[in-house]
N, C-alpha and C. Protein backbone atom coordinates (compact mmCIF):
# COMPACT_ATOMS: atom_id res chain seq x y z
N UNK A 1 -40.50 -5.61 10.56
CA UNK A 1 -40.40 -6.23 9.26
C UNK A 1 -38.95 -6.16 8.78
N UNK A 2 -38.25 -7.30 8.42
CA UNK A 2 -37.41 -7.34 8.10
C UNK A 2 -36.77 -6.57 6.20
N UNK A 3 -35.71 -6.48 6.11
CA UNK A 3 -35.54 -5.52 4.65
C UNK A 3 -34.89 -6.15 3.93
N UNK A 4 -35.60 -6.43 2.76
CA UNK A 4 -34.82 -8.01 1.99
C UNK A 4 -33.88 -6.91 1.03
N UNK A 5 -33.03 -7.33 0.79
CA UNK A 5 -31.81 -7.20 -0.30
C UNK A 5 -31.81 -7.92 -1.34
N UNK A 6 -32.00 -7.43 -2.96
CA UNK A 6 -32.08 -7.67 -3.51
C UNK A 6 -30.34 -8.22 -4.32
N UNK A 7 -30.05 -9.40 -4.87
CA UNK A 7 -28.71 -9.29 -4.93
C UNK A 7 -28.64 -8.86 -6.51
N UNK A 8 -27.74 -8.35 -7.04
CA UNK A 8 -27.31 -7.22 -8.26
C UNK A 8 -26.40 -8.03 -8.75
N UNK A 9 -26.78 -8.52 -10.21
CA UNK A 9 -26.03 -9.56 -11.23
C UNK A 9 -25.32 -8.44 -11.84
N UNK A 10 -25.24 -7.12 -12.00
CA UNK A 10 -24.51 -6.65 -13.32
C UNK A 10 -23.44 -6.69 -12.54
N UNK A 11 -22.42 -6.82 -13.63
CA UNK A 11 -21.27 -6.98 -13.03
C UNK A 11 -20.12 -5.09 -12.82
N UNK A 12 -19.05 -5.51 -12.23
CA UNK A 12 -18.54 -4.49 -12.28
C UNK A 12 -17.37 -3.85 -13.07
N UNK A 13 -17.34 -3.02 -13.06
CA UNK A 13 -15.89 -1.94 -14.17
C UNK A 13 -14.76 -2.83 -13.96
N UNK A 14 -14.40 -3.46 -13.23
CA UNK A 14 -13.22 -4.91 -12.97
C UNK A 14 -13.59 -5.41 -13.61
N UNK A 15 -14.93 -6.50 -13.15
CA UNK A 15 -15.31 -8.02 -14.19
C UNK A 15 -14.91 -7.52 -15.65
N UNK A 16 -15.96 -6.34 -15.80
CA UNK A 16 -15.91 -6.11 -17.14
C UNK A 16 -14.31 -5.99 -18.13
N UNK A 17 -13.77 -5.12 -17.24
CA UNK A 17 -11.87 -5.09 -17.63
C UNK A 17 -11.07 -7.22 -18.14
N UNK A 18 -11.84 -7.79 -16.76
CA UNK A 18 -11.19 -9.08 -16.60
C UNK A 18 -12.11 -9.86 -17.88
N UNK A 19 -13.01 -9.62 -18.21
CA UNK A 19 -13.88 -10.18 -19.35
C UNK A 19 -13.16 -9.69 -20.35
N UNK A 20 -12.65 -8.77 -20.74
CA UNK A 20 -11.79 -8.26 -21.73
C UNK A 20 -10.85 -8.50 -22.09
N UNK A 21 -10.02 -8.89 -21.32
CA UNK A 21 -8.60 -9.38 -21.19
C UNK A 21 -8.95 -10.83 -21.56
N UNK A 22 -9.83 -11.44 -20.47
CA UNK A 22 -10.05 -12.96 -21.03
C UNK A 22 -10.21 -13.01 -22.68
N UNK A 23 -11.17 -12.29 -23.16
CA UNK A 23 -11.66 -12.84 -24.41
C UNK A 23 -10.45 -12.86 -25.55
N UNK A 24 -9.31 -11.62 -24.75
CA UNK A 24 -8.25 -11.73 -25.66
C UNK A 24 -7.61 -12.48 -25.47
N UNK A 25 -6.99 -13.30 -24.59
CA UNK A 25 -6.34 -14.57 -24.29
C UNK A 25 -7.18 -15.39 -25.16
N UNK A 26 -8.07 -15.49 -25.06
CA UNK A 26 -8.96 -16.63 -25.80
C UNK A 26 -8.84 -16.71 -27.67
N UNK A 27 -9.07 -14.81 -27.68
CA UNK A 27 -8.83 -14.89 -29.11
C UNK A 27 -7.05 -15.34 -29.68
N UNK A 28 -5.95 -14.89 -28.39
CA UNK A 28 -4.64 -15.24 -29.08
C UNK A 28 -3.88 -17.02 -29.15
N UNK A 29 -4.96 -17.43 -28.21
CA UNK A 29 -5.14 -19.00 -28.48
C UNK A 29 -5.16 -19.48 -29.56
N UNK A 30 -5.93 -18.87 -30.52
CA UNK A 30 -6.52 -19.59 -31.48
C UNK A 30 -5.09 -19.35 -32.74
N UNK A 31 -4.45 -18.58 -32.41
CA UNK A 31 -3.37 -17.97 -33.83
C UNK A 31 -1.93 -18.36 -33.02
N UNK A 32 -1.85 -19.18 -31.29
CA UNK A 32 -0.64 -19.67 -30.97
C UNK A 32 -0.41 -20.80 -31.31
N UNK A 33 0.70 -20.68 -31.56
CA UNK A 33 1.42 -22.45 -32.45
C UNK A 33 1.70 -23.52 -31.76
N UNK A 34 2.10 -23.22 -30.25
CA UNK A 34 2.18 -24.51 -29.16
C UNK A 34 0.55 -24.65 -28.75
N UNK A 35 0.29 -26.30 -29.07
CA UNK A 35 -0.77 -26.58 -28.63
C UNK A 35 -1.12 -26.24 -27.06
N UNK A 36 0.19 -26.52 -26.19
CA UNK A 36 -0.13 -26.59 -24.97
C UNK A 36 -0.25 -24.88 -24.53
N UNK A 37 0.37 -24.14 -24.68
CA UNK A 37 -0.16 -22.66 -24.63
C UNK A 37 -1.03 -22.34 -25.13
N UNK A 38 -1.92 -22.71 -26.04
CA UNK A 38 -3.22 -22.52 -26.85
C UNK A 38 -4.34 -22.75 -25.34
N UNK A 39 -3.67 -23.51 -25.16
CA UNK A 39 -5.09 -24.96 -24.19
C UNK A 39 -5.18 -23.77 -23.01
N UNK A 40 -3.71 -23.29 -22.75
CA UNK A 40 -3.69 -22.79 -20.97
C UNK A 40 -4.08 -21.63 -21.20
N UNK A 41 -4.11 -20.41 -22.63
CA UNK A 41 -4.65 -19.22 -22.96
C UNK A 41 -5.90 -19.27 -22.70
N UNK A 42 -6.40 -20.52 -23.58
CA UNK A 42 -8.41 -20.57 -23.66
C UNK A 42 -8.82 -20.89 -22.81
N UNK A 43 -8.04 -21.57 -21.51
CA UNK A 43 -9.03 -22.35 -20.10
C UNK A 43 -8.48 -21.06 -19.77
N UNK A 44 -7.16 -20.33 -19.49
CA UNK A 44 -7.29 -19.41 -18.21
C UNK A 44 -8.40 -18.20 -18.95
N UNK A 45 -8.81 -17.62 -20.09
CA UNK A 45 -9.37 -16.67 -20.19
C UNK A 45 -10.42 -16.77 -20.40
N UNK A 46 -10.59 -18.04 -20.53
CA UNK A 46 -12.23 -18.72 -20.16
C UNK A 46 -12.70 -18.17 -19.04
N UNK A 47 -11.44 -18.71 -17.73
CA UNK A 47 -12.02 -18.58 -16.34
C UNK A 47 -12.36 -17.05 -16.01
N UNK A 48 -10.94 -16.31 -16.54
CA UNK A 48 -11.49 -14.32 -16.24
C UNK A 48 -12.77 -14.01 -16.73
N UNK A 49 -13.27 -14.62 -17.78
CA UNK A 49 -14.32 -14.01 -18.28
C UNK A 49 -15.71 -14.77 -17.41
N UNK A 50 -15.69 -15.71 -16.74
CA UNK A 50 -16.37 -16.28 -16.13
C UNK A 50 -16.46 -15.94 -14.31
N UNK A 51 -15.45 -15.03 -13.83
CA UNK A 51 -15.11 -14.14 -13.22
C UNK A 51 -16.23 -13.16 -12.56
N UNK A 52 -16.21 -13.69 -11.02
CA UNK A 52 -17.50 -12.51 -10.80
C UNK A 52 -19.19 -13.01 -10.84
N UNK A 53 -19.02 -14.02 -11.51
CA UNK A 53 -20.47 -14.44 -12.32
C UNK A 53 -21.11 -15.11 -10.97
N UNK A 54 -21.98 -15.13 -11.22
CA UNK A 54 -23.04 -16.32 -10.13
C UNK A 54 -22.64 -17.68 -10.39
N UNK A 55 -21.87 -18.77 -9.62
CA UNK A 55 -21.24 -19.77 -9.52
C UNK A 55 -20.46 -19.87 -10.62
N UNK A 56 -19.62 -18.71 -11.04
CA UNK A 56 -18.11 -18.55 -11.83
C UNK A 56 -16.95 -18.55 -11.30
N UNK A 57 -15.91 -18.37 -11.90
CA UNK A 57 -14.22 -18.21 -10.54
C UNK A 57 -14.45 -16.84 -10.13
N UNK A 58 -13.69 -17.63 -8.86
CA UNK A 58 -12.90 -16.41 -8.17
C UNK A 58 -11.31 -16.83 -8.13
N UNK A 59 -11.47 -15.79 -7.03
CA UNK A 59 -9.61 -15.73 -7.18
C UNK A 59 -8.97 -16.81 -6.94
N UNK A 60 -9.63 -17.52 -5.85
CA UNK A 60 -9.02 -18.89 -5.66
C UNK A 60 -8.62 -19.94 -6.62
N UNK A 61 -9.41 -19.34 -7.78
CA UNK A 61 -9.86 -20.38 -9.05
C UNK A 61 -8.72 -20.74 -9.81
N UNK A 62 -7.57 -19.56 -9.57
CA UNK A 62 -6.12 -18.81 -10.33
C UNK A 62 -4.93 -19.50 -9.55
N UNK A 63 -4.34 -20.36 -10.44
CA UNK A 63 -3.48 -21.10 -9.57
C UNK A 63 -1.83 -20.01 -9.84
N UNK A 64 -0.96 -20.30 -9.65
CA UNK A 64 0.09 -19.10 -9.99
C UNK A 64 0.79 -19.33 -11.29
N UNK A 65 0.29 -20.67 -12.14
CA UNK A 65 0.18 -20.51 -13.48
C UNK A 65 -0.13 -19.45 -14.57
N UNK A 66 -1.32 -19.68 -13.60
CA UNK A 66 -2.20 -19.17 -14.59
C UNK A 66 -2.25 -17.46 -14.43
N UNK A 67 -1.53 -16.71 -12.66
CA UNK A 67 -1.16 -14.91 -12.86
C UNK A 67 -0.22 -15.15 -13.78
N UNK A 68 0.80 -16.10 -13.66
CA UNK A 68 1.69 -15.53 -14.88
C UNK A 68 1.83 -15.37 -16.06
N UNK A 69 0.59 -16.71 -16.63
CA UNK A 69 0.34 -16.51 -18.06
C UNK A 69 -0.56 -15.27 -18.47
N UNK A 70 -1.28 -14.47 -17.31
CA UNK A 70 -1.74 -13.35 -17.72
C UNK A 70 -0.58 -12.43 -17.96
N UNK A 71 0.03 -12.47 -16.88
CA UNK A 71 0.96 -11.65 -16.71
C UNK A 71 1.71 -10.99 -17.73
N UNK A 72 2.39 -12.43 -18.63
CA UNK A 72 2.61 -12.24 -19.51
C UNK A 72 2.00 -12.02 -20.31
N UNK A 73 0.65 -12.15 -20.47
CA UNK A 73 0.00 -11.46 -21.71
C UNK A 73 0.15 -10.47 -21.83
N UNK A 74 -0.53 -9.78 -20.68
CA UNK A 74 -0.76 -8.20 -20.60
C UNK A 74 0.36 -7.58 -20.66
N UNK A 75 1.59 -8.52 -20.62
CA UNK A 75 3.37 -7.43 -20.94
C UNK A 75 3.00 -7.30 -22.43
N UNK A 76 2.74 -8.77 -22.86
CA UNK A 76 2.82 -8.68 -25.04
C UNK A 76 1.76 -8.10 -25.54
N UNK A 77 0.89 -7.65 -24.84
CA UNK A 77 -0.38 -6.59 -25.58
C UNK A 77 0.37 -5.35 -25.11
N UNK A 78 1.10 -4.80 -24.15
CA UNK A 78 0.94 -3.60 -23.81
C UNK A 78 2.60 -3.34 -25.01
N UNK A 79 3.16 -4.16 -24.84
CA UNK A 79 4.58 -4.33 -25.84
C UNK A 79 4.24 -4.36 -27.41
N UNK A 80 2.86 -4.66 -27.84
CA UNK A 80 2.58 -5.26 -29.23
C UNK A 80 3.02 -6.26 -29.69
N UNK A 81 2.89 -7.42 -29.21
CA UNK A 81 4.04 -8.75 -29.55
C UNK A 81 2.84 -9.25 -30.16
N UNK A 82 3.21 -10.01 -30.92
CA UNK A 82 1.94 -11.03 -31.88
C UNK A 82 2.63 -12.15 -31.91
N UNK A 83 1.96 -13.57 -31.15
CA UNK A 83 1.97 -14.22 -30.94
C UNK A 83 2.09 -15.54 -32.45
N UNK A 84 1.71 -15.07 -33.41
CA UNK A 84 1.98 -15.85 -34.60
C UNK A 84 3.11 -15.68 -35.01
């Protein structure tokens, strides 16, 4: 008899980190003054938070735009920069 594997939706201590980070990109979208950095905050931290999921991104999903606009986030959160 074969041993079925059940597959496990919760996600992990990463997703969860990358869901975090997304939602803050998402929230500093909303208070940045260039439209076009608004747009690339809320789609890329859309995608982290969508990250991991059952037919969500993966890494491939991350073009090298879009590490650097994290990149830079995570310098101006860890710096305290406020984006308004």
């Amino acid at each position: 008899m074969r041993k079925i594997e059940l597959q496990s939706y919760e996600i992990t201590p990463a997703e969860r980190r990358l869901a975090e980070i997304g939602r803050g990109m998402m929230d500093a979208a909303v208070t940045e003054k260039d439209d076009t950095k608004s747009n690339q905050l809320a789609e890329c931290g859309y995608k982290l938070c969508a990250y991991g999921a059952p037919y969500g991104t993966t890494q491939k999903d991350f073009s090298a735009e879009d590490m650097a606009l994290i990149r830079e986030f995570l310098e101006n959160v860890k710096l305290g920069v406020d984006n308004a």
